[in-house]
PDB file of N, CA and C in Angstrom:
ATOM      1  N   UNK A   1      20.874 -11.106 -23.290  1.00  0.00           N
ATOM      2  CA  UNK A   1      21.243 -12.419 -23.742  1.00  0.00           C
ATOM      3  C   UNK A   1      19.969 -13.248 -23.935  1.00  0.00           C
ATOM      4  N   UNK A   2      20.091 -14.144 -25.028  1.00  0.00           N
ATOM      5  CA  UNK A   2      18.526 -15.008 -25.093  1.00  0.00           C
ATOM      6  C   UNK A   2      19.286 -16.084 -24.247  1.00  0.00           C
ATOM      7  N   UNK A   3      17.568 -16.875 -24.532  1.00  0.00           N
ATOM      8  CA  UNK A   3      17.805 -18.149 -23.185  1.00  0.00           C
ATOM      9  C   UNK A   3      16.412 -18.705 -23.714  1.00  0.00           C
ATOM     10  N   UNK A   4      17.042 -19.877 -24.299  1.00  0.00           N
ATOM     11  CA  UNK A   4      15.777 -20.806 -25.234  1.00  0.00           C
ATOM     12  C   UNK A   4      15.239 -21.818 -23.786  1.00  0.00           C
ATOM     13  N   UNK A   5      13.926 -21.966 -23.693  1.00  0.00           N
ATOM     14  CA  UNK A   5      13.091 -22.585 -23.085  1.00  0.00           C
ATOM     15  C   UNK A   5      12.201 -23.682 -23.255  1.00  0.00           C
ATOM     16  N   UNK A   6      12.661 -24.910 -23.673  1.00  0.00           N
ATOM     17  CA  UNK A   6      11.893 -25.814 -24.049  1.00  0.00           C
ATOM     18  C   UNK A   6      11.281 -26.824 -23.243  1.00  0.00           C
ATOM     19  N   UNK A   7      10.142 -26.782 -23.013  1.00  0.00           N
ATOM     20  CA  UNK A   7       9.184 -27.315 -22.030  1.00  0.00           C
ATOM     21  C   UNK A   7       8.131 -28.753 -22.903  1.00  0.00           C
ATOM     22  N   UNK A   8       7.757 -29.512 -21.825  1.00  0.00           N
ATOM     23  CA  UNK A   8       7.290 -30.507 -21.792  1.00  0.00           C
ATOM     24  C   UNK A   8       6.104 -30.395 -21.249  1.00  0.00           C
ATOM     25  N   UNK A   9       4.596 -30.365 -21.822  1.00  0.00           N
ATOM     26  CA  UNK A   9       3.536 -30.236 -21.244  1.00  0.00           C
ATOM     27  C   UNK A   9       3.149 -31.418 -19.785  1.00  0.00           C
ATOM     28  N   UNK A  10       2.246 -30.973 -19.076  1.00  0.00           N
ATOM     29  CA  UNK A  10       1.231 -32.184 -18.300  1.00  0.00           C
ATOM     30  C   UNK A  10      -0.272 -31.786 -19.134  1.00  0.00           C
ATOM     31  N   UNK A  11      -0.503 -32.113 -20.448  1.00  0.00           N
ATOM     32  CA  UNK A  11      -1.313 -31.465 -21.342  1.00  0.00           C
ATOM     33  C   UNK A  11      -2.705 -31.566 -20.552  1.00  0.00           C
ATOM     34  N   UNK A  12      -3.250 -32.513 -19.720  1.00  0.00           N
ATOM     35  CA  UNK A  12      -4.318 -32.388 -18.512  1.00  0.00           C
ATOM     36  C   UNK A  12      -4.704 -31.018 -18.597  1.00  0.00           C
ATOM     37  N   UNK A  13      -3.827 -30.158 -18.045  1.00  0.00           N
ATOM     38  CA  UNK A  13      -3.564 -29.112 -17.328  1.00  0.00           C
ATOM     39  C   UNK A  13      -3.538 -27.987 -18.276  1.00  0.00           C
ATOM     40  N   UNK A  14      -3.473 -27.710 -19.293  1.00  0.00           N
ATOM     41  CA  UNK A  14      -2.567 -26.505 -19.984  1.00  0.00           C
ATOM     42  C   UNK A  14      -4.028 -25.816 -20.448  1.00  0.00           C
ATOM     43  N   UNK A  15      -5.507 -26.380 -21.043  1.00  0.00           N
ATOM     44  CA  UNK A  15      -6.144 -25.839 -21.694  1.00  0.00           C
ATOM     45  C   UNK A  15      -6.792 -24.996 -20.731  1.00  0.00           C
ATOM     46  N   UNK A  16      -7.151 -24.983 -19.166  1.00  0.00           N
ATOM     47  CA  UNK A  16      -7.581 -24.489 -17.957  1.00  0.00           C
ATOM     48  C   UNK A  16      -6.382 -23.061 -17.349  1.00  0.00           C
ATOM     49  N   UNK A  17      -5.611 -23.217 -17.954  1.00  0.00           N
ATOM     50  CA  UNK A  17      -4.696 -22.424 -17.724  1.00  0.00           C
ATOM     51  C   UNK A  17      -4.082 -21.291 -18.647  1.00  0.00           C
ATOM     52  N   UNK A  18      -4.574 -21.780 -19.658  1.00  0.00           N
ATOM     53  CA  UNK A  18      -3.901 -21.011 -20.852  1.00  0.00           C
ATOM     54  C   UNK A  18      -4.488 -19.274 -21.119  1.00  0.00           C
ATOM     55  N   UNK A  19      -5.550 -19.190 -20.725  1.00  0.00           N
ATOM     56  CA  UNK A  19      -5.875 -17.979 -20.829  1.00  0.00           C
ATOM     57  C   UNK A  19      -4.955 -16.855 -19.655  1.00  0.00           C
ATOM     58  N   UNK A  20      -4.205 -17.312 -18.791  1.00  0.00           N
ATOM     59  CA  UNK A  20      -3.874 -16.286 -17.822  1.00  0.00           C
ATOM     60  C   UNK A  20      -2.098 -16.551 -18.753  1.00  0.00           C
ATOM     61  N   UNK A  21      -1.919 -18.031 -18.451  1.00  0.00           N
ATOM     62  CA  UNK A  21      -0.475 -17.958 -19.326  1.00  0.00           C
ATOM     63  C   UNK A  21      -0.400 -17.000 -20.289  1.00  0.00           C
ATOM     64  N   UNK A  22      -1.565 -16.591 -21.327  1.00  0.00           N
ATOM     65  CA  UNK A  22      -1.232 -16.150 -22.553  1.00  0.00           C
ATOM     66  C   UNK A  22      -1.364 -14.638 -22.103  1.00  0.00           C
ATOM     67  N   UNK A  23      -1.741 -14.468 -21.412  1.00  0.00           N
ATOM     68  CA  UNK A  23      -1.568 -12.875 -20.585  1.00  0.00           C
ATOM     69  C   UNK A  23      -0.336 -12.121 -20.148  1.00  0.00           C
ATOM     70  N   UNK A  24      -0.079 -13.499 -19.282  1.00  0.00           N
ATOM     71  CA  UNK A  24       1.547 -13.419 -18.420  1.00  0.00           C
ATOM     72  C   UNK A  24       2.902 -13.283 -19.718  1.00  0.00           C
ATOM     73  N   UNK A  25       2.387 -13.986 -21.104  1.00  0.00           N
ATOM     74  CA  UNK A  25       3.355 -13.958 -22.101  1.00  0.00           C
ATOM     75  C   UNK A  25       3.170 -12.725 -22.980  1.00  0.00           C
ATOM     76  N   UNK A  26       2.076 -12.280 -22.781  1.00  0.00           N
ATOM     77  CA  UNK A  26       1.748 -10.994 -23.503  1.00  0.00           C
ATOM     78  C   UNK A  26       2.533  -9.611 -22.673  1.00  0.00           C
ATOM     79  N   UNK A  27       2.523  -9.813 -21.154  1.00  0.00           N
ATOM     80  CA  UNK A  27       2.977  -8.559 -20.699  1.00  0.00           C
ATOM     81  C   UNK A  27       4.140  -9.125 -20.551  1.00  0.00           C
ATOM     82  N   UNK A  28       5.373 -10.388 -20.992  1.00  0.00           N
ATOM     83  CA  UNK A  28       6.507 -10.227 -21.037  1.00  0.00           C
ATOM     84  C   UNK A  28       6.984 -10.015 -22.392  1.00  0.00           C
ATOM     85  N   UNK A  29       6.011 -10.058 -23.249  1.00  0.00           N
ATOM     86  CA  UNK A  29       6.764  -9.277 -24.904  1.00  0.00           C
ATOM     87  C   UNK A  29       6.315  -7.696 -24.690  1.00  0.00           C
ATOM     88  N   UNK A  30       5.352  -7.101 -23.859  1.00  0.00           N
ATOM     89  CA  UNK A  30       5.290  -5.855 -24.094  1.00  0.00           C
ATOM     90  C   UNK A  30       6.855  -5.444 -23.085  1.00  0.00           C
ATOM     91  N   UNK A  31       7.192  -5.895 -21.849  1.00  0.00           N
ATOM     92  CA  UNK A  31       8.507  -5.846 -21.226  1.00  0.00           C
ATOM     93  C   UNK A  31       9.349  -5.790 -22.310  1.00  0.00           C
ATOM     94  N   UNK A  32       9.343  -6.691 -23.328  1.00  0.00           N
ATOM     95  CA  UNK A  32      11.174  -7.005 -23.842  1.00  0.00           C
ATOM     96  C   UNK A  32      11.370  -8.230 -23.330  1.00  0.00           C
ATOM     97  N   UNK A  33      11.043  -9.076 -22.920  1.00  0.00           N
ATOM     98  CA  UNK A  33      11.750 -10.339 -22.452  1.00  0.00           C
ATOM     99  C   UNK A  33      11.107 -11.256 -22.665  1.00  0.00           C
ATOM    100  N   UNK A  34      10.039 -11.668 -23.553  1.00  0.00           N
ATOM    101  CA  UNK A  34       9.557 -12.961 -24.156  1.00  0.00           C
ATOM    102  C   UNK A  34       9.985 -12.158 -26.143  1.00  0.00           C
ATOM    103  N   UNK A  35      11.186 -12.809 -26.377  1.00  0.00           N
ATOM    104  CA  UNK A  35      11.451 -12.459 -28.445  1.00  0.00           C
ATOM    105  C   UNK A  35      10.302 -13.657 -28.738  1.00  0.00           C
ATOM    106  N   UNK A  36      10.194 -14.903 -28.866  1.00  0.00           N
ATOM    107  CA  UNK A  36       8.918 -15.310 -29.476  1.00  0.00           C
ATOM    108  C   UNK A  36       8.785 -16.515 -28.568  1.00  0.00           C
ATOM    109  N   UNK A  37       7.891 -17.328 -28.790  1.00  0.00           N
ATOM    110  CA  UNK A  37       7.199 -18.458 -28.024  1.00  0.00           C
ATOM    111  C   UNK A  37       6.053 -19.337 -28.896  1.00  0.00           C
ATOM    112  N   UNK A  38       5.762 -20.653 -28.920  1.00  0.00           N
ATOM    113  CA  UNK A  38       4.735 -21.115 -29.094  1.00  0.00           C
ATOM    114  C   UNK A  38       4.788 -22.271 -29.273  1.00  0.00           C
ATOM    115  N   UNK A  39       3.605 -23.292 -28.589  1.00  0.00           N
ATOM    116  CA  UNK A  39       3.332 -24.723 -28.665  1.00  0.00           C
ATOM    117  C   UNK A  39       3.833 -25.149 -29.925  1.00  0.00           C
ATOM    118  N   UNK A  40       4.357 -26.671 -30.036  1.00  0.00           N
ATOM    119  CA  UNK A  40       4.888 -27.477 -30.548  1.00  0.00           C
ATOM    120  C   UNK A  40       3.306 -28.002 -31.677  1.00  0.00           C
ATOM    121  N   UNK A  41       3.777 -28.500 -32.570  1.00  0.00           N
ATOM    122  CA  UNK A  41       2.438 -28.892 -33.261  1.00  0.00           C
ATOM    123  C   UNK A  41       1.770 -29.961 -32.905  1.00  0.00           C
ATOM    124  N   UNK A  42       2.415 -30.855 -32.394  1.00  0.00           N
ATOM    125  CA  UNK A  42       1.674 -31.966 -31.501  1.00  0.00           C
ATOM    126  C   UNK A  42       1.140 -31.605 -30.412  1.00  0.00           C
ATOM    127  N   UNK A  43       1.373 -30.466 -29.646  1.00  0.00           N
ATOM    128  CA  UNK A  43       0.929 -29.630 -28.153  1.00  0.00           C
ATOM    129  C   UNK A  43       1.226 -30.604 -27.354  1.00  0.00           C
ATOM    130  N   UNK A  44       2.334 -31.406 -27.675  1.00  0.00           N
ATOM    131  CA  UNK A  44       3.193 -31.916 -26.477  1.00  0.00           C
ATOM    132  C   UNK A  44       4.251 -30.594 -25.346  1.00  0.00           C
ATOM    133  N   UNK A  45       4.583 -29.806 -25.691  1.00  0.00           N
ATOM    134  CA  UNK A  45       4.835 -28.813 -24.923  1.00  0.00           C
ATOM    135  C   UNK A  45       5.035 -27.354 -25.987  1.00  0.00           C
ATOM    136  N   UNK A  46       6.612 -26.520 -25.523  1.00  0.00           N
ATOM    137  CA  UNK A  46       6.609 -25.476 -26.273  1.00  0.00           C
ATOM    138  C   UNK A  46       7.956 -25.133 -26.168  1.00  0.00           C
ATOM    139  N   UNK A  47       8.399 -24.197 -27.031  1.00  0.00           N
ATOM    140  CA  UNK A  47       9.708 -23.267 -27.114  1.00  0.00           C
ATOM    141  C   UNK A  47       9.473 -21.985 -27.085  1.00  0.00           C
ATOM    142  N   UNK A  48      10.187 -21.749 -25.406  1.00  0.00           N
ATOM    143  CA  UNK A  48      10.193 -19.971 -25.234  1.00  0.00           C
ATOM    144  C   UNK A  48      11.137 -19.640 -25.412  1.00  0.00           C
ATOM    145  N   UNK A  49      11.480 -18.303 -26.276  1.00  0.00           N
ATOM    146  CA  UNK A  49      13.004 -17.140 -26.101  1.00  0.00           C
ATOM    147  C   UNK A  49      12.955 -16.408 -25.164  1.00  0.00           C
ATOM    148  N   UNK A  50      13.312 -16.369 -24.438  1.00  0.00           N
ATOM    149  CA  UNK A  50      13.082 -14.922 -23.725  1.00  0.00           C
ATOM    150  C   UNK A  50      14.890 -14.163 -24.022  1.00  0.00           C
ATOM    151  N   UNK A  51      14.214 -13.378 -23.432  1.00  0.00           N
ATOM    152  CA  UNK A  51      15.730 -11.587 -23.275  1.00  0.00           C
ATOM    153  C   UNK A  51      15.888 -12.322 -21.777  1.00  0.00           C
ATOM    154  N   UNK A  52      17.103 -12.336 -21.424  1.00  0.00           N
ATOM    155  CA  UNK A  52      16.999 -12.144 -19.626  1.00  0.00           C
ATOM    156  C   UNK A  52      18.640 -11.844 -19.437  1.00  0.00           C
ATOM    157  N   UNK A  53      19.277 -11.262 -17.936  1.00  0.00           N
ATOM    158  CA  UNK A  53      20.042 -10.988 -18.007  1.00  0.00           C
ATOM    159  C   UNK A  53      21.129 -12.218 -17.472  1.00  0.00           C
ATOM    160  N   UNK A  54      20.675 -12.930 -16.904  1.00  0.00           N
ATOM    161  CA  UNK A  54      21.512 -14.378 -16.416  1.00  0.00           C
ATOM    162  C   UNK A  54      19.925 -15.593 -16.736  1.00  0.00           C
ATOM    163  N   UNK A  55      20.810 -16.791 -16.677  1.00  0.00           N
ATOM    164  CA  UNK A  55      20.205 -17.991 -16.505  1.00  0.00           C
ATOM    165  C   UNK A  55      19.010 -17.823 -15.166  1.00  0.00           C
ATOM    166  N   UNK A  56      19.291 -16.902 -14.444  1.00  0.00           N
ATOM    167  CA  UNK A  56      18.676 -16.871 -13.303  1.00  0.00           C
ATOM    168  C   UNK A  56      17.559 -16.480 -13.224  1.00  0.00           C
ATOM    169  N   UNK A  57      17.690 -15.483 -14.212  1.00  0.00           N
ATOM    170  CA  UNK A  57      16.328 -14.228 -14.602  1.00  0.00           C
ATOM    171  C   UNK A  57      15.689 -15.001 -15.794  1.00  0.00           C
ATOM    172  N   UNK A  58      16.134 -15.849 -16.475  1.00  0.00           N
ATOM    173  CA  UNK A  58      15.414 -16.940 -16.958  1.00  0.00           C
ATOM    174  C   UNK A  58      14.318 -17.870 -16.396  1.00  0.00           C
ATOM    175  N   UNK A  59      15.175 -18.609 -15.592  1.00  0.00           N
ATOM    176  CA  UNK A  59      14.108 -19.325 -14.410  1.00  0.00           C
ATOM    177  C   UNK A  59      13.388 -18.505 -13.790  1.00  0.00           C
ATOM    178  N   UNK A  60      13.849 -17.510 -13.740  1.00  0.00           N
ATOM    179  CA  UNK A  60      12.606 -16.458 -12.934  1.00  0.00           C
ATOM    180  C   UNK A  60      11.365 -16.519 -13.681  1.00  0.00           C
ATOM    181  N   UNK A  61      11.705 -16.233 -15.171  1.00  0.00           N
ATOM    182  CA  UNK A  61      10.550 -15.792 -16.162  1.00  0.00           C
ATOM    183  C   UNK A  61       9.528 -17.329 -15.781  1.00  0.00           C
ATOM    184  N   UNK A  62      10.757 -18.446 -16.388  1.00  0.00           N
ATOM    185  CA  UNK A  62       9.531 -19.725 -16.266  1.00  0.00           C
ATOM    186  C   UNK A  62       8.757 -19.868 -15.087  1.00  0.00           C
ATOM    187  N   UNK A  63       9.555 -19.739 -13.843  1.00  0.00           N
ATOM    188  CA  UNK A  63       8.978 -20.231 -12.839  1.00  0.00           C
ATOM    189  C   UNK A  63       7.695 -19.038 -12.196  1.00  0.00           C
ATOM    190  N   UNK A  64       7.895 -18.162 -12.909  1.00  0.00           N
ATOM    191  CA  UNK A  64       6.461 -16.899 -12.386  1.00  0.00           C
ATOM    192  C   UNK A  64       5.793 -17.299 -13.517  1.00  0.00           C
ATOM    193  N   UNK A  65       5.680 -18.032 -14.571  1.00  0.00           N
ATOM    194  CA  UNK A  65       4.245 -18.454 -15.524  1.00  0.00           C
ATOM    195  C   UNK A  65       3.628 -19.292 -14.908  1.00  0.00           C
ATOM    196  N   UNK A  66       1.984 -18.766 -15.011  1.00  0.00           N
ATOM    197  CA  UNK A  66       0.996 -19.183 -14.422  1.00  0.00           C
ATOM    198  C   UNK A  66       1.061 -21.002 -15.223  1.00  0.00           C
ATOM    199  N   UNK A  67       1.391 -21.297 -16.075  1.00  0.00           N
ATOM    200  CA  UNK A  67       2.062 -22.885 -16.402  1.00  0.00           C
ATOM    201  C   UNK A  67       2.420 -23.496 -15.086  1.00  0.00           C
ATOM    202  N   UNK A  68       3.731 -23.029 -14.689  1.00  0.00           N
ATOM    203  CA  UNK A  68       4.155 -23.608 -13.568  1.00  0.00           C
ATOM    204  C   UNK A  68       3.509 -23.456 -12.397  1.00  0.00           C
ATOM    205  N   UNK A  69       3.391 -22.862 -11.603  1.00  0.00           N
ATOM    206  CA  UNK A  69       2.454 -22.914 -10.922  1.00  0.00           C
ATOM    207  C   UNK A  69       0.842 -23.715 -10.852  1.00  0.00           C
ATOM    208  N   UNK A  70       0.591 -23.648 -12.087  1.00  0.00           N
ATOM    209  CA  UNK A  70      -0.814 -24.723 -12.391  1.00  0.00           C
ATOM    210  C   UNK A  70      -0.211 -26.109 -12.430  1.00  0.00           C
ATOM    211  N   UNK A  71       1.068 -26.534 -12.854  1.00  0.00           N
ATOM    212  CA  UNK A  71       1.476 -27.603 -12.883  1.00  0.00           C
ATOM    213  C   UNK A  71       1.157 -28.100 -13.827  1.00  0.00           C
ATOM    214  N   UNK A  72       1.100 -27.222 -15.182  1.00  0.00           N
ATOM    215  CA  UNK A  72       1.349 -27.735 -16.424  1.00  0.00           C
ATOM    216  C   UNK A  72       2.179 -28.308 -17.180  1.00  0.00           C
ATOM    217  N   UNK A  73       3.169 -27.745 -16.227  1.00  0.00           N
ATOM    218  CA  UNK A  73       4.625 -28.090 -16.857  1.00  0.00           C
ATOM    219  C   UNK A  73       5.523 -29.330 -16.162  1.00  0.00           C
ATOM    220  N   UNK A  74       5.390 -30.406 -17.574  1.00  0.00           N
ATOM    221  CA  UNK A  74       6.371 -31.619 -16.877  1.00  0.00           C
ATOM    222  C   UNK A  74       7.209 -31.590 -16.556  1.00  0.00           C
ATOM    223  N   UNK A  75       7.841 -30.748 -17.873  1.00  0.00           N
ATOM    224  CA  UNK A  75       9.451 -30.396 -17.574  1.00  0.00           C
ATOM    225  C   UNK A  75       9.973 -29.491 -17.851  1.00  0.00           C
ATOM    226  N   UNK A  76      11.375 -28.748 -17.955  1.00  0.00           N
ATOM    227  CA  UNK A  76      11.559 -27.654 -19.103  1.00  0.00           C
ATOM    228  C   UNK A  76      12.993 -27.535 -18.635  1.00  0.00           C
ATOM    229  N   UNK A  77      13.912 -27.402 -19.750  1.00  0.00           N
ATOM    230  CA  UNK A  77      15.235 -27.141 -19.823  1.00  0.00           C
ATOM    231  C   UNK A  77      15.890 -25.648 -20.608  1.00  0.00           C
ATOM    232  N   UNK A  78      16.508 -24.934 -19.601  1.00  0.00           N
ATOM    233  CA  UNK A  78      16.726 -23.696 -20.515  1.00  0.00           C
ATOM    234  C   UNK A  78      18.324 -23.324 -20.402  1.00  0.00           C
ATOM    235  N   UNK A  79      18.553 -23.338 -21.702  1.00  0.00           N
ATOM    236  CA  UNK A  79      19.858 -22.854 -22.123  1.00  0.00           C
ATOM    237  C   UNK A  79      20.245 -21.321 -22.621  1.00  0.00           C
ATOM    238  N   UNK A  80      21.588 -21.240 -22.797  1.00  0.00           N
ATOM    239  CA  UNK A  80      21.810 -20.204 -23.364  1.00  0.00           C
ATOM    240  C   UNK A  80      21.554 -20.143 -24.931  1.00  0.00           C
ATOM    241  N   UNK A  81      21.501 -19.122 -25.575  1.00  0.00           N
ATOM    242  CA  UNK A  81      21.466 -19.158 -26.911  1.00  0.00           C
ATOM    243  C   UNK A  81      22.066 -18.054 -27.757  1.00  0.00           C
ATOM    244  N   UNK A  82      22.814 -18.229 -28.763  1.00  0.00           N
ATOM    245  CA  UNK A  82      23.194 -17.330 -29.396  1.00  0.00           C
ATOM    246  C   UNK A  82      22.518 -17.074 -30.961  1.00  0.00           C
ATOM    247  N   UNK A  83      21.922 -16.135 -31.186  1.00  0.00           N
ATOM    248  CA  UNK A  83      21.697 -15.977 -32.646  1.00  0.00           C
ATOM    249  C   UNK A  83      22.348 -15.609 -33.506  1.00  0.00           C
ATOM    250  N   UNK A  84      22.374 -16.176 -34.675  1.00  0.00           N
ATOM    251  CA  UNK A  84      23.566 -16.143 -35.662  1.00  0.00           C
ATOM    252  C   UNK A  84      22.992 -15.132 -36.686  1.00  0.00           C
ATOM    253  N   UNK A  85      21.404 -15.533 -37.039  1.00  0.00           N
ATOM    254  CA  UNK A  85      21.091 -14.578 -37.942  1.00  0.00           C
ATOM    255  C   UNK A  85      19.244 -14.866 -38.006  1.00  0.00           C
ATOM    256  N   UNK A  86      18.281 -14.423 -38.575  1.00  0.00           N
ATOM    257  CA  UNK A  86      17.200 -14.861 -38.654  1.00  0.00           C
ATOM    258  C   UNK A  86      16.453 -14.223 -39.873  1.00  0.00           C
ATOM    259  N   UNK A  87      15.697 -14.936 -40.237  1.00  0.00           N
ATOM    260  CA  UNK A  87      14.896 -14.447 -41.618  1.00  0.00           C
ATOM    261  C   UNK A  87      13.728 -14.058 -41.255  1.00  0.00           C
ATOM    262  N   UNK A  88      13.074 -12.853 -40.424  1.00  0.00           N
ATOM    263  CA  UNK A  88      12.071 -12.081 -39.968  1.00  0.00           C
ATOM    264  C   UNK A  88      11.017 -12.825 -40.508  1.00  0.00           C
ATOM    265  N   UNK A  89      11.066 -12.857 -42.273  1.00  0.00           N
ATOM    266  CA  UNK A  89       9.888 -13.131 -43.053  1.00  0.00           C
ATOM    267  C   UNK A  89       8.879 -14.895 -42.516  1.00  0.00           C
ATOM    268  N   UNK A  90      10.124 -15.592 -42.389  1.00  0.00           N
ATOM    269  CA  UNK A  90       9.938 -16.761 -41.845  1.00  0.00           C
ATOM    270  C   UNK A  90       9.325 -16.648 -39.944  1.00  0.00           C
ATOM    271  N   UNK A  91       9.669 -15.876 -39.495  1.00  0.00           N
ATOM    272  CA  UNK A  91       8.690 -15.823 -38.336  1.00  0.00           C
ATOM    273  C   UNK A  91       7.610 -15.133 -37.866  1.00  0.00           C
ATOM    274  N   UNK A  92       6.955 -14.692 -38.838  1.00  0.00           N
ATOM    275  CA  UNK A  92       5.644 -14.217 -38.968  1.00  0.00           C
ATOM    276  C   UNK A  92       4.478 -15.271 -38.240  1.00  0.00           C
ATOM    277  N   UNK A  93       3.467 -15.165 -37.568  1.00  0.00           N
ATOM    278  CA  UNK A  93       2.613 -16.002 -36.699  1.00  0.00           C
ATOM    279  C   UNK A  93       1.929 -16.846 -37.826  1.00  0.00           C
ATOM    280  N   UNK A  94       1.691 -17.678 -37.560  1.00  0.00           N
ATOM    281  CA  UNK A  94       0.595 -18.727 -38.584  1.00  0.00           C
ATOM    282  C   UNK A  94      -0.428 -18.620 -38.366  1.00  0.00           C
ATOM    283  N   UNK A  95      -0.685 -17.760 -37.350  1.00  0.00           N
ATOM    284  CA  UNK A  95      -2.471 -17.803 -37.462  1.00  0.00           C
ATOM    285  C   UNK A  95      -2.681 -18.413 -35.891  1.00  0.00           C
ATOM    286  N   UNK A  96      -4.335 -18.366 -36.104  1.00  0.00           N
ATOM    287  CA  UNK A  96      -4.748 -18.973 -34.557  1.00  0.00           C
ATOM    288  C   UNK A  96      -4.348 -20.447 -33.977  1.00  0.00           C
ATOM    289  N   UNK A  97      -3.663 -20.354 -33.166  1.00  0.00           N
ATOM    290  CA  UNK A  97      -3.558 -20.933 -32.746  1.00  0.00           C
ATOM    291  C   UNK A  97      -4.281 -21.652 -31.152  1.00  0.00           C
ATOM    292  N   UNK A  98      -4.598 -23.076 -30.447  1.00  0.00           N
ATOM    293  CA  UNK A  98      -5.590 -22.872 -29.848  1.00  0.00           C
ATOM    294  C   UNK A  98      -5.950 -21.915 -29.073  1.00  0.00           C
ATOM    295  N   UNK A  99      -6.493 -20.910 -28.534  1.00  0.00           N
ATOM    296  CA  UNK A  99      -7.052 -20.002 -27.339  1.00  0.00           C
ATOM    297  C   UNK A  99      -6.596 -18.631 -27.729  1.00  0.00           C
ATOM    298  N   UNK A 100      -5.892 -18.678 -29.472  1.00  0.00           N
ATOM    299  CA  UNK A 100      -5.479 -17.413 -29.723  1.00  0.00           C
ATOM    300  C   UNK A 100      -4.581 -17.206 -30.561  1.00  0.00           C
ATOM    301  N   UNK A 101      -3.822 -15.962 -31.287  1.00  0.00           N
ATOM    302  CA  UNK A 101      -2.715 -16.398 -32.260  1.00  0.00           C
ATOM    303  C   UNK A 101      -1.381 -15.495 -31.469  1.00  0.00           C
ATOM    304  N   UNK A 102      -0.198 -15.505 -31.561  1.00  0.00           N
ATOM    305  CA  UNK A 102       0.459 -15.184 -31.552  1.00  0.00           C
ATOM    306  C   UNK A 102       0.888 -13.787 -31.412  1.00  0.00           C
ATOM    307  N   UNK A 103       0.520 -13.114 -32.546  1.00  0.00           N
ATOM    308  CA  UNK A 103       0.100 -11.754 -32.622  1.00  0.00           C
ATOM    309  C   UNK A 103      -1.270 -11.081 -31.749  1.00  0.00           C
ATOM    310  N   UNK A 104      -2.390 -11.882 -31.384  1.00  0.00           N
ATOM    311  CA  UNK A 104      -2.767 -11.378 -29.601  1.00  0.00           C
ATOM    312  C   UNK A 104      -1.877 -11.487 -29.108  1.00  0.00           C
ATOM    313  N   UNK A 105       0.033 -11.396 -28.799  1.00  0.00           N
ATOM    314  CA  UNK A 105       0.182 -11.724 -27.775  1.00  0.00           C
ATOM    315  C   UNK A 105       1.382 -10.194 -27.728  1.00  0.00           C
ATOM    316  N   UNK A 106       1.151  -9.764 -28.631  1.00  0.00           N
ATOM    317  CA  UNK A 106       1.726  -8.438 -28.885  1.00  0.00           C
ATOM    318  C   UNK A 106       2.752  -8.447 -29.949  1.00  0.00           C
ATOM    319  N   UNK A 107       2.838  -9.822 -30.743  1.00  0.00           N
ATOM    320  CA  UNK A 107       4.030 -10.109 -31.443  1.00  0.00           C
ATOM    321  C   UNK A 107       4.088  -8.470 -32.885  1.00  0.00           C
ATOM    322  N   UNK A 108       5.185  -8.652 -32.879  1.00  0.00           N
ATOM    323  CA  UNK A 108       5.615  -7.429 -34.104  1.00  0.00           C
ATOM    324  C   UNK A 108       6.458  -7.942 -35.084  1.00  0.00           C
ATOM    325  N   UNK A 109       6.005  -7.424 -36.159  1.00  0.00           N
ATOM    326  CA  UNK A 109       6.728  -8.024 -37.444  1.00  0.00           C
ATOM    327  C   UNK A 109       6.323  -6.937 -38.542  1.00  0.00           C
ATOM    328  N   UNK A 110       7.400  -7.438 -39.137  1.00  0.00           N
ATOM    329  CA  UNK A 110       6.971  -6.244 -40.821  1.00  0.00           C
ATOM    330  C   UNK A 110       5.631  -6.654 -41.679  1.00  0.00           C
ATOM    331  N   UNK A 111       5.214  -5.625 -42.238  1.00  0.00           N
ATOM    332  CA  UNK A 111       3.732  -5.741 -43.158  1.00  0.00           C
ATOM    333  C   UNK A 111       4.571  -5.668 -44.338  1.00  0.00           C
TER     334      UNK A 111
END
């Protein structure tokens, strides 16, 4: 089941941290349980998908990112989500983004 994750930076905090976060998000897309993720364009916070099997194993995911724990994170609300349909072509990475792009993070998509 997905489980959308939308978080609220303490932006102080996030650029000191981001190199282990982007680690911790890399070995949960090589798992199966981060489908995509990435800062908001203002880098006021971000939207995570993850795979998980309850709401529970959700909060698990957020609350073991090195984010939380650094106390990057103001806030974050996670729901259930259902996908209806998606246009692959449209979620292809945009490129670098700060400390890295997307695709460092193991993302997969069609050539």
């Amino acid at each position: 089941m997905k489980f959308v994750n939308y978080i609220k930076y303490n932006p102080e905090k996030v650029a000191s941290l981001r190199p282990v976060h982007r680690q911790y998000a890399a070995r949960l897309m090589a798992e199966g349980k981060l489908v995509t993720a990435g800062p908001f364009s203002d880098r006021s916070g971000a939207l995570f998908i993850y795979e998980a099997t309850t709401r529970e194993d959700a909060e698990k995911l957020a609350r073991d990112d090195p984010y939380t724990a650094g106390s990057a994170i103001a806030s974050h609300e996670i729901s259930p989500w259902e996908m209806i349909g998606v246009n692959i072509d449209l979620l292809r990475p945009t490129g670098v983004v700060s400390g890295g792009s997307m695709s460092s993070l193991g993302c997969k998509h069609r050539s």
